[in-house]
Protein backbone atom coordinates (compact mmCIF):
# COMPACT_ATOMS: atom_id res chain seq x y z
CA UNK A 1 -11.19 -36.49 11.38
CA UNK A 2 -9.87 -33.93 8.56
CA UNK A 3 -7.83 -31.19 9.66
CA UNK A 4 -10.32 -28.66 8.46
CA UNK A 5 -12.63 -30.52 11.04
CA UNK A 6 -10.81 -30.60 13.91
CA UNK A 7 -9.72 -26.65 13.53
CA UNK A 8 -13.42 -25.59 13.19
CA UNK A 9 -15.02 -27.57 16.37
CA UNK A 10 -17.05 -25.42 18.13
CA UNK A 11 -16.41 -26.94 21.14
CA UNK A 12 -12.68 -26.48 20.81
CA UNK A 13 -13.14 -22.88 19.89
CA UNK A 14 -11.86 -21.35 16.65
CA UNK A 15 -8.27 -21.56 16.49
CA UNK A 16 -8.17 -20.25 12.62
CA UNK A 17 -6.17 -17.21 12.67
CA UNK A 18 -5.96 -14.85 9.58
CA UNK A 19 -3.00 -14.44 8.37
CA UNK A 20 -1.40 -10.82 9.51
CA UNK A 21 -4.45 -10.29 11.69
CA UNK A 22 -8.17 -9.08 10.04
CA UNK A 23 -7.47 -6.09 8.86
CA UNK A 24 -5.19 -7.74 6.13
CA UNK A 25 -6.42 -5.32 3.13
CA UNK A 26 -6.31 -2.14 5.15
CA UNK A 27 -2.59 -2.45 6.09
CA UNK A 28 -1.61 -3.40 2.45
CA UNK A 29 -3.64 -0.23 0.81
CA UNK A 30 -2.13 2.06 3.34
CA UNK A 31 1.68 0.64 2.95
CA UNK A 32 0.90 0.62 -1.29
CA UNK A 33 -0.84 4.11 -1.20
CA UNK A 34 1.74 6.03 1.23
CA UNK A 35 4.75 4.25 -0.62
CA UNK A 36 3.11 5.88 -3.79
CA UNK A 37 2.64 9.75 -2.67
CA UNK A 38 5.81 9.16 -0.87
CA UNK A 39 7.79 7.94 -4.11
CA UNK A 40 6.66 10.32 -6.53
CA UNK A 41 6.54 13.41 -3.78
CA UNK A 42 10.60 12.21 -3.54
CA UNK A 43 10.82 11.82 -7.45
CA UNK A 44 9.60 15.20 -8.08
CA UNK A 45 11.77 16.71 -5.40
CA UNK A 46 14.86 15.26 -6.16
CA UNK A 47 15.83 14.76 -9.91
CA UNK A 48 18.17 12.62 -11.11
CA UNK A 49 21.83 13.56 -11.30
CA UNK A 50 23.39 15.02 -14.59
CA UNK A 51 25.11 11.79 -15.59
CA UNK A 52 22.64 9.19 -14.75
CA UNK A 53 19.69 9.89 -17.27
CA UNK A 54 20.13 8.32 -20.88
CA UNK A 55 18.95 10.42 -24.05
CA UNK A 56 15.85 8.45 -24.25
CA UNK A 57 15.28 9.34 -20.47
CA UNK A 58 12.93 12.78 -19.41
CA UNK A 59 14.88 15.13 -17.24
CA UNK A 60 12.08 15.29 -14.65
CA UNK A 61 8.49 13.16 -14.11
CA UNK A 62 5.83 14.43 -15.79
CA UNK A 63 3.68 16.81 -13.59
CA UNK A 64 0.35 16.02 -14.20
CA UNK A 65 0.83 12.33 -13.54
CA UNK A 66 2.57 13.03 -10.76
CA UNK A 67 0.25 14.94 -8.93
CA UNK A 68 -2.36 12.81 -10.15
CA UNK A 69 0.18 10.02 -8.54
CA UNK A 70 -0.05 11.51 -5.52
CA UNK A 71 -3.91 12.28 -5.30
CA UNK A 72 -4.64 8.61 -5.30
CA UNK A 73 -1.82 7.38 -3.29
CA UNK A 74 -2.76 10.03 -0.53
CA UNK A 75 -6.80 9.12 -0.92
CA UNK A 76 -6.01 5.68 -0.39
CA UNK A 77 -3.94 5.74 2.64
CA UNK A 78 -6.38 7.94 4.01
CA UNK A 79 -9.21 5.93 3.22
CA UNK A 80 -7.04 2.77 4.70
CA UNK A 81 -6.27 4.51 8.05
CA UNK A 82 -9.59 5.35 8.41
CA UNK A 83 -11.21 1.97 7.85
CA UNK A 84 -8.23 0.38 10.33
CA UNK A 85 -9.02 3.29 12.88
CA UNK A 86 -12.77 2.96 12.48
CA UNK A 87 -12.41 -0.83 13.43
C-alpha cells in the first residue's frame, strides 16, 4: 500500500490537511495587498532623509503610481477579507 493510498481511505477518514488551512490564497492576497497600500501610504508620508537619496534617485514616489499603488493593494485586501469572512 502507497502512501497516497493509505492517506485517502475512506474508511480511515481523510487525514490530508492543506497546508496553512483552506483558505490558503485568501490570507496571502490580503497580507500582499495590505503590505502594498501600507508601504506606499508610508513611502509617500515619510520621504527619505536629505543624505540618503543618490542623484539618480527621485526626491519623492511618483503620485500617480502611488495612488494607483494603493487602489489595488486596498481592493485586494478587501476583496480577500471578504472572501475569508464570507467562508
Amino acid at each position: 500500500m502507497t502512501a497516497a493510498e493509505f492517506l485517502l481511505q475512506p474508511e480511515a477518514g481523510w487525514r490530508l490537511h492543506m497546508y496553512l488551512g483552506e483558505d490558503f490564497l485568501g490570507w496571502i492576497v490580503l497580507a500582499l495587498g495590505s503590505a502594498m497600500s501600507v508601504g506606499t501610504i508610508f513611502a509617500l508620508l515619510r520621504p527619505r532623509p536629505v543624505g540618503a537619496a543618490k542623484e539618480s534617485d527621485l526626491p519623492r514616489p511618483p503620485m500617480f503610481r502611488s495612488v494607483i499603488m494603493i487602489a489595488v493593494g486596498t481592493v485586494a485586501a478587501i476583496w480577500a477579507l471578504a472572501s475569508l469572512v464570507a467562508n
